[in-house]
Protein backbone atom coordinates (compact mmCIF):
# COMPACT_ATOMS: atom_id res chain seq x y z
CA UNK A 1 0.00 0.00 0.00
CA UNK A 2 2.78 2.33 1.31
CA UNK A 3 4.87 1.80 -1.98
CA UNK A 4 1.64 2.57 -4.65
CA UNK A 5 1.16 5.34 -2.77
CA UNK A 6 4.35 6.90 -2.75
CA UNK A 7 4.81 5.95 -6.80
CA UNK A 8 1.59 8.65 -7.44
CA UNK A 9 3.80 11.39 -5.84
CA UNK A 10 6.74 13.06 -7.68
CA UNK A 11 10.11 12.08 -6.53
CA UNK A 12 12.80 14.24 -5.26
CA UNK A 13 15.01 13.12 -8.63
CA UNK A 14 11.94 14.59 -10.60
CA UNK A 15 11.87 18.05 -8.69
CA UNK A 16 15.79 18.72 -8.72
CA UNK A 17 15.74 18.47 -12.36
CA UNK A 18 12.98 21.22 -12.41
CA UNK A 19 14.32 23.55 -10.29
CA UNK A 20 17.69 23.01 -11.95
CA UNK A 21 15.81 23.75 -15.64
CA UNK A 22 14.25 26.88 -13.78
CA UNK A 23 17.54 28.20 -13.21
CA UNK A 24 18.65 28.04 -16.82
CA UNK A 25 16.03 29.35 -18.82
CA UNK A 26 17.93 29.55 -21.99
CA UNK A 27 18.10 26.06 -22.04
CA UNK A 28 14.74 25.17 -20.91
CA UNK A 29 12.47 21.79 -22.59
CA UNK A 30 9.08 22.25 -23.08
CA UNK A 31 8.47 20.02 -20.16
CA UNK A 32 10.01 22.64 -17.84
CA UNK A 33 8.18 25.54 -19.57
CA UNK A 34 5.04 24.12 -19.20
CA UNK A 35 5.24 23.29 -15.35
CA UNK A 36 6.61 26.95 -15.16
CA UNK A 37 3.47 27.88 -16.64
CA UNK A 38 1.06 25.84 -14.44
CA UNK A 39 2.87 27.19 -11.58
CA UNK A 40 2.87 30.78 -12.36
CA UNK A 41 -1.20 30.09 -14.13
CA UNK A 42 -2.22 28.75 -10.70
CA UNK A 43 -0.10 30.35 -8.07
CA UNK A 44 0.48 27.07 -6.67
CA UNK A 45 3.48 24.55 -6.12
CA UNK A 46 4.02 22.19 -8.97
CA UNK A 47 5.04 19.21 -6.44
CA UNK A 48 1.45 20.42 -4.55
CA UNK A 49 -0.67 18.64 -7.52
CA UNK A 50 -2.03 16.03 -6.81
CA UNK A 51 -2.83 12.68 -9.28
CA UNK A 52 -6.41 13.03 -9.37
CA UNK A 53 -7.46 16.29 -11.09
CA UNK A 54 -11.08 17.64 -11.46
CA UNK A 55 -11.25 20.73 -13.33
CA UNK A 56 -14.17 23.17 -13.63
CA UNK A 57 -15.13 26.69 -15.00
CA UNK A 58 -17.52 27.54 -12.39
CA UNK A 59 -16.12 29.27 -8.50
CA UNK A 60 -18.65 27.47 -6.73
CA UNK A 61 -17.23 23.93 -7.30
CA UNK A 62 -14.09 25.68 -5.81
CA UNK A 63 -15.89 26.59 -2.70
CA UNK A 64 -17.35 23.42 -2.59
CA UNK A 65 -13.95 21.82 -2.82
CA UNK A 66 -12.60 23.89 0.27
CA UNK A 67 -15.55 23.45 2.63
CA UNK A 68 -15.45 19.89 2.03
CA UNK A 69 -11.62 18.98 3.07
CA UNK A 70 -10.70 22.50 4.55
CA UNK A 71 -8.51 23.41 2.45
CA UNK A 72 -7.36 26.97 1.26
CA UNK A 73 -7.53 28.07 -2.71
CA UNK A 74 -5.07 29.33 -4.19
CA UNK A 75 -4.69 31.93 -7.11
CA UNK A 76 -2.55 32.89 -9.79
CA UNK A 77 -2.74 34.61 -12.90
CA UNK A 78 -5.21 33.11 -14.60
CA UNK A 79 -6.64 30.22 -12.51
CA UNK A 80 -7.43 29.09 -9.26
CA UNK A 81 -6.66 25.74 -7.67
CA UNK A 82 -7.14 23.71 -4.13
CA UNK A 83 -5.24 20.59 -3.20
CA UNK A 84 -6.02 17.79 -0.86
CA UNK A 85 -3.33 15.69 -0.25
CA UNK A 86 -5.05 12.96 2.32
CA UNK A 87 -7.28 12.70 -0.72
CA UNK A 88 -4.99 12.82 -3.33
CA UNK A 89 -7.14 15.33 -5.14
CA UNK A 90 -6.53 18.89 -6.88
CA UNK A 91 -8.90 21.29 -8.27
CA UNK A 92 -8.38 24.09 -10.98
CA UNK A 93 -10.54 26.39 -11.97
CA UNK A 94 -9.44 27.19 -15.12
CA UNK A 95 -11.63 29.82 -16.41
CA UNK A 96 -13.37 29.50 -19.66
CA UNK A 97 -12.93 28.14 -23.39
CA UNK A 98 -11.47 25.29 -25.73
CA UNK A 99 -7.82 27.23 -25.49
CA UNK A 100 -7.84 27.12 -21.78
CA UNK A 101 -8.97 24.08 -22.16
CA UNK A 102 -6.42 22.19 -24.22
CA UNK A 103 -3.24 24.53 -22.39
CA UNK A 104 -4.44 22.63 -18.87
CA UNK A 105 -4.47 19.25 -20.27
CA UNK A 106 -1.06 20.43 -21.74
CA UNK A 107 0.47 21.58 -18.83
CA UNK A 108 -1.14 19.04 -16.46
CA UNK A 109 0.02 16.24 -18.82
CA UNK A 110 3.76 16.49 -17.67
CA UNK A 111 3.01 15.37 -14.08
CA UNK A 112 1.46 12.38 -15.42
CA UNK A 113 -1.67 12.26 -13.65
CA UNK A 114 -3.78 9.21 -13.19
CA UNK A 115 -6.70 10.95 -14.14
CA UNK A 116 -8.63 14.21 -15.21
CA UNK A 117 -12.32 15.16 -14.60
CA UNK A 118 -14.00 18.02 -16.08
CA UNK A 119 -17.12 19.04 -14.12
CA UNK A 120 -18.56 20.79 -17.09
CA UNK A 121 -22.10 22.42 -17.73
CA UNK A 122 -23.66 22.13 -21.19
CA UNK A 123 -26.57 23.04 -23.71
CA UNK A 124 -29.00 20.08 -24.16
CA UNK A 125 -29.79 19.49 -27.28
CA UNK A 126 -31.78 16.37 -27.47
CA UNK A 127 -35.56 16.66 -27.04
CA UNK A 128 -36.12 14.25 -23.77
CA UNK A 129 -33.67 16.68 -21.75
CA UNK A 130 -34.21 18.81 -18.98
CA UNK A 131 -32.31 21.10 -16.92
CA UNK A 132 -30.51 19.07 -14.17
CA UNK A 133 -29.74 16.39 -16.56
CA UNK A 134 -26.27 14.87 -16.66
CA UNK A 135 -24.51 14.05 -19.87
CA UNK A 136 -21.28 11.33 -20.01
CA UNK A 137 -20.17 12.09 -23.10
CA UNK A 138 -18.67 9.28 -25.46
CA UNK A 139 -17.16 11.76 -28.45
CA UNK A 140 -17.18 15.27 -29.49
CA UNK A 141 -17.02 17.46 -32.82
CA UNK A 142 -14.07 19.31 -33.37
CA UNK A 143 -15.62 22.86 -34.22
CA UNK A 144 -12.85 24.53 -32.43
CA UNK A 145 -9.61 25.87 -33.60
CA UNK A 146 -7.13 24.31 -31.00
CA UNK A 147 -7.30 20.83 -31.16
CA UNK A 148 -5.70 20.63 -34.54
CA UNK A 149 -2.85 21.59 -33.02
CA UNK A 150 -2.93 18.38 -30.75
CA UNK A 151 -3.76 15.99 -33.82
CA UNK A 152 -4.92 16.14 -36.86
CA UNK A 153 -8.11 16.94 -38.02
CA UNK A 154 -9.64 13.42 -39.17
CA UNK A 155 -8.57 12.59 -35.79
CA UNK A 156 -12.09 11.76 -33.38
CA UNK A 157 -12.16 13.24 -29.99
CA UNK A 158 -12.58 10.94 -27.45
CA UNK A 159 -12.78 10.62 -23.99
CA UNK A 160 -10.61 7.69 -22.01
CA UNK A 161 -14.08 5.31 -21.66
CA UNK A 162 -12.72 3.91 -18.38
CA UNK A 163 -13.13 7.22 -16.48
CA UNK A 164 -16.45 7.35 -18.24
CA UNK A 165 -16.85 3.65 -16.71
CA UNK A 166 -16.41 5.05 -13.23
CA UNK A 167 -18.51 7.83 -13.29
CA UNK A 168 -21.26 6.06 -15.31
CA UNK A 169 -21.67 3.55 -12.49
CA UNK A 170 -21.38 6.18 -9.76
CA UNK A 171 -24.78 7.83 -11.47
CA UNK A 172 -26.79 4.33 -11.71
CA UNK A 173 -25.44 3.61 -7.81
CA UNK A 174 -27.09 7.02 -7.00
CA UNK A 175 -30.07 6.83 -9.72
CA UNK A 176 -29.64 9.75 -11.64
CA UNK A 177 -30.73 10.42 -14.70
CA UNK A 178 -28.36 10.74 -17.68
CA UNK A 179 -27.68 10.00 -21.12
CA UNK A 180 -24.52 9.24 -23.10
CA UNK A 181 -24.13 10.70 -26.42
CA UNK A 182 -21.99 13.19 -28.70
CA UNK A 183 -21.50 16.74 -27.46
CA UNK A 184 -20.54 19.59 -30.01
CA UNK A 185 -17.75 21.94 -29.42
CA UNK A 186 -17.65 25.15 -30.97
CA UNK A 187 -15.81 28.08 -29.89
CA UNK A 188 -19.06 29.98 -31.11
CA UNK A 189 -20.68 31.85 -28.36
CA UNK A 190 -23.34 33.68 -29.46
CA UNK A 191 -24.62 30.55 -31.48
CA UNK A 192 -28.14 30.51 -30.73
CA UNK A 193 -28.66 33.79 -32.59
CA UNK A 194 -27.59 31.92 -36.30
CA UNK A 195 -30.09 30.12 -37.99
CA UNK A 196 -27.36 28.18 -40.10
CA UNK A 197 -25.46 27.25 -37.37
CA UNK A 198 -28.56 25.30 -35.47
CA UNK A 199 -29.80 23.95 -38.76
CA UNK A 200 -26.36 21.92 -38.97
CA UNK A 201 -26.79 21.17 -34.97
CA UNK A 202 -30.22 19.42 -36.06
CA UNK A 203 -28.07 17.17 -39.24
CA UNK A 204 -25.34 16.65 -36.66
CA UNK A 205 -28.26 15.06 -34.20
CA UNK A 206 -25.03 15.64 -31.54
CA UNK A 207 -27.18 15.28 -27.86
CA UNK A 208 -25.53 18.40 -26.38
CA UNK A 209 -22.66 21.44 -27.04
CA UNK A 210 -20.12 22.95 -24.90
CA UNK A 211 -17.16 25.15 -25.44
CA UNK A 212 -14.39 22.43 -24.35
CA UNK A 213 -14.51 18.92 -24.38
CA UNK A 214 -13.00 17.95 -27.51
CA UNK A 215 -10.03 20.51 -26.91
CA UNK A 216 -9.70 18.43 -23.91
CA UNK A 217 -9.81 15.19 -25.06
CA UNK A 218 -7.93 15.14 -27.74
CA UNK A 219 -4.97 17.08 -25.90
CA UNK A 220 -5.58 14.23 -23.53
CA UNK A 221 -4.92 11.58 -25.87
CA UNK A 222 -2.35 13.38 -27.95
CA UNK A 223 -0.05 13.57 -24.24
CA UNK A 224 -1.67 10.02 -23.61
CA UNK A 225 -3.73 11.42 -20.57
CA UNK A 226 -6.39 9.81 -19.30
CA UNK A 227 -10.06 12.92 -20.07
CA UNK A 228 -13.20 11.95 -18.58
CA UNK A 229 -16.18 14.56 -17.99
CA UNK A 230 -19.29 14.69 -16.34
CA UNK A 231 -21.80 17.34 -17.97
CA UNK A 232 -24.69 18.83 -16.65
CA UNK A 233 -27.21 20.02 -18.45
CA UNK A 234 -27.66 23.70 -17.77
CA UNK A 235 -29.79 25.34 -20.69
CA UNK A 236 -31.96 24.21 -23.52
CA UNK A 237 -30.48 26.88 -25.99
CA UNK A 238 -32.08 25.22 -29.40
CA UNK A 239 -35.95 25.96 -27.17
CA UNK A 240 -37.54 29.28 -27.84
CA UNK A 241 -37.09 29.64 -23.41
CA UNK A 242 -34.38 27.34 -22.91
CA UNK A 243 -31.25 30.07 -23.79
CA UNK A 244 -29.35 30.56 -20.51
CA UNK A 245 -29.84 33.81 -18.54
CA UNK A 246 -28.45 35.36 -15.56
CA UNK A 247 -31.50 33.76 -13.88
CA UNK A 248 -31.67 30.44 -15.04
CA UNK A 249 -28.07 30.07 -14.19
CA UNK A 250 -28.33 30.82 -10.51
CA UNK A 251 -30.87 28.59 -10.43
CA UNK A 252 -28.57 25.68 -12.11
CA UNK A 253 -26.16 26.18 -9.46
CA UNK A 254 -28.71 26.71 -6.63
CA UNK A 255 -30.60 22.98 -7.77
CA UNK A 256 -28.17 21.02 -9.15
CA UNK A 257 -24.37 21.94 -8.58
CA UNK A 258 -23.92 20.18 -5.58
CA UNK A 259 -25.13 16.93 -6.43
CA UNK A 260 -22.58 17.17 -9.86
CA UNK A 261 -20.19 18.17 -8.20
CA UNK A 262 -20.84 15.62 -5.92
CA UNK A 263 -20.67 12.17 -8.40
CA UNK A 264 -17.06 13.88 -9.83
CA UNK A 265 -15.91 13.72 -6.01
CA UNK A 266 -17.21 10.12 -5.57
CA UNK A 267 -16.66 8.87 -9.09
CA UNK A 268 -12.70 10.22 -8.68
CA UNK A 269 -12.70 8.75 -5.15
CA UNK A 270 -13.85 4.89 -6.35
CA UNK A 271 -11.00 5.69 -9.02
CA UNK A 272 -7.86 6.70 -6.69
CA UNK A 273 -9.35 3.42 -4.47
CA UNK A 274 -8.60 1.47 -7.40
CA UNK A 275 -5.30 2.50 -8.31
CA UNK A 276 -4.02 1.54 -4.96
CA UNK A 277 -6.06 -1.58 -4.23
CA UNK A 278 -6.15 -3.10 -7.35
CA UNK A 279 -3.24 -1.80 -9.46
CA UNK A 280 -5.43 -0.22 -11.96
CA UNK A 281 -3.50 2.11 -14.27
CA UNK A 282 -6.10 4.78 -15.92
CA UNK A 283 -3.06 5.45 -17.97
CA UNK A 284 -2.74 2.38 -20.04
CA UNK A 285 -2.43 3.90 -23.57
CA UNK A 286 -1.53 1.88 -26.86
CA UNK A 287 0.30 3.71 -29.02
């Protein structure tokens, strides 16, 4: 037990060689530039990471975090993080969009994390939904510019199905609804005002859209690093009163952000639990 869990923390070798890369910046890898990054992005330690990583967009899932384990969040430039060791979990907040998206995958990818979670919200798109819904996805559509950095274009964006295993069966143990489908993600935010735009949506027949899950998985699997997410269903943008308002999205939060946030905390949990009691590696890759 003692030795799994001290192989999912980084080794003093590890950190000497970053600190030593820190203090020769003309000859820096990209390794070392992108821990700099997630350091400086976060305000936080690198070695403070843990190997189970939920990410989010939304403060409250922060708070959340810190009540739970009393823990303190930290900030940086851009994001905002919280670490619990005894748990082996982090936290990020890392704001908003397919670019931030795919750069924290990137710059997570280097400590070679078991796994990461996004606790997402998106736009239903499928007629049986409802706010409060929860979404595992199984693929998304590429209609956003930085994933073809990652690979290329033909490429299908995929989440790592055994964290979608995990948190599947931690929404049938609690008897939730969801579905599992396709989610669309554009880096088009004003969307619901183009008439072309939700005519393709309808010849798509994807069952939901976001703003970042397929920079995020396929940054995942291009740095072989195990994606899952968990979407809720937050809007109905495609209904003549389903586009999200200041309203309707206090009321999201108020309803149904605890219990998402929640599964991701359970789901990750029943995860870690199997990493050190069975030997499960979540970051078995084939190629």
């Amino acid at each position: 037990m003692k030795k799994k869990d001290s192989e999912m923390n980084f080794n003093s070798e590890y950190n000497d060689t970053f600190r030593q890369s820190l203090e020769n910046p003309h000859n820096m890898p990209r390794e070392t530039i992108a821990l700099e990054t997630l350091a400086r992005y976060s305000g936080s330690k690198v070695e403070d990471f843990q190997q189970f990583i939920l990410l989010s967009n939304f403060h409250f899932y922060m708070e959340q975090f810190a009540e739970r384990f009393d823990v303190p969040i930290t900030s940086g430039n851009v994001m905002h993080v919280a670490h619990c060791p005894e748990e082996k979990i982090s936290i990020i907040d890392y704001r908003v969009g397919a670019p931030m998206g795919a750069l924290v995958i990137d710059v997570l990818s280097y400590l070679k994390p078991q796994v990461i979670m996004m606790l997402g919200l998106c736009g239903g798109l499928h007629r049986s939904q409802q706010v409060g819904d929860f979404l595992i996805p199984v693929a998304a559509i590429r209609d956003e510019g930085v994933s073809k950095h990652y690979m290329p274009q033909q490429v299908p964006s995929l989440p790592a199905f055994m964290v979608q295993q995990y948190i599947s069966q931690e929404l049938i143990e609690r008897q939730l609804k969801f579905r599992t489908g396709v989610i669309h993600t554009t880096d088009y935010r004003m969307w619901e005002f183009d008439e072309a735009f939700r005519e393709r949506l309808k010849r798509e027949k994807a069952t939901a859209i976001d703003m970042e899950c397929s920079a995020m998985f396929t940054a995942g699997f291009s740095h072989k690093v195990p994606v899952g997410a968990l979407m809720l269903v937050s809007d109905l943008p495609t209904r003549a009163d389903g586009v999200k308002t200041e309203k309707s999205s206090k009321s999201v939060f108020e309803r149904f952000a605890k219990t998402h946030f929640d599964c991701g905390i359970q789901a990750l949990d029943k995860m870690r639990k199997a990493v050190v009691d069975s030997g499960i590696n979540f970051r078995r890759f084939d190629f």
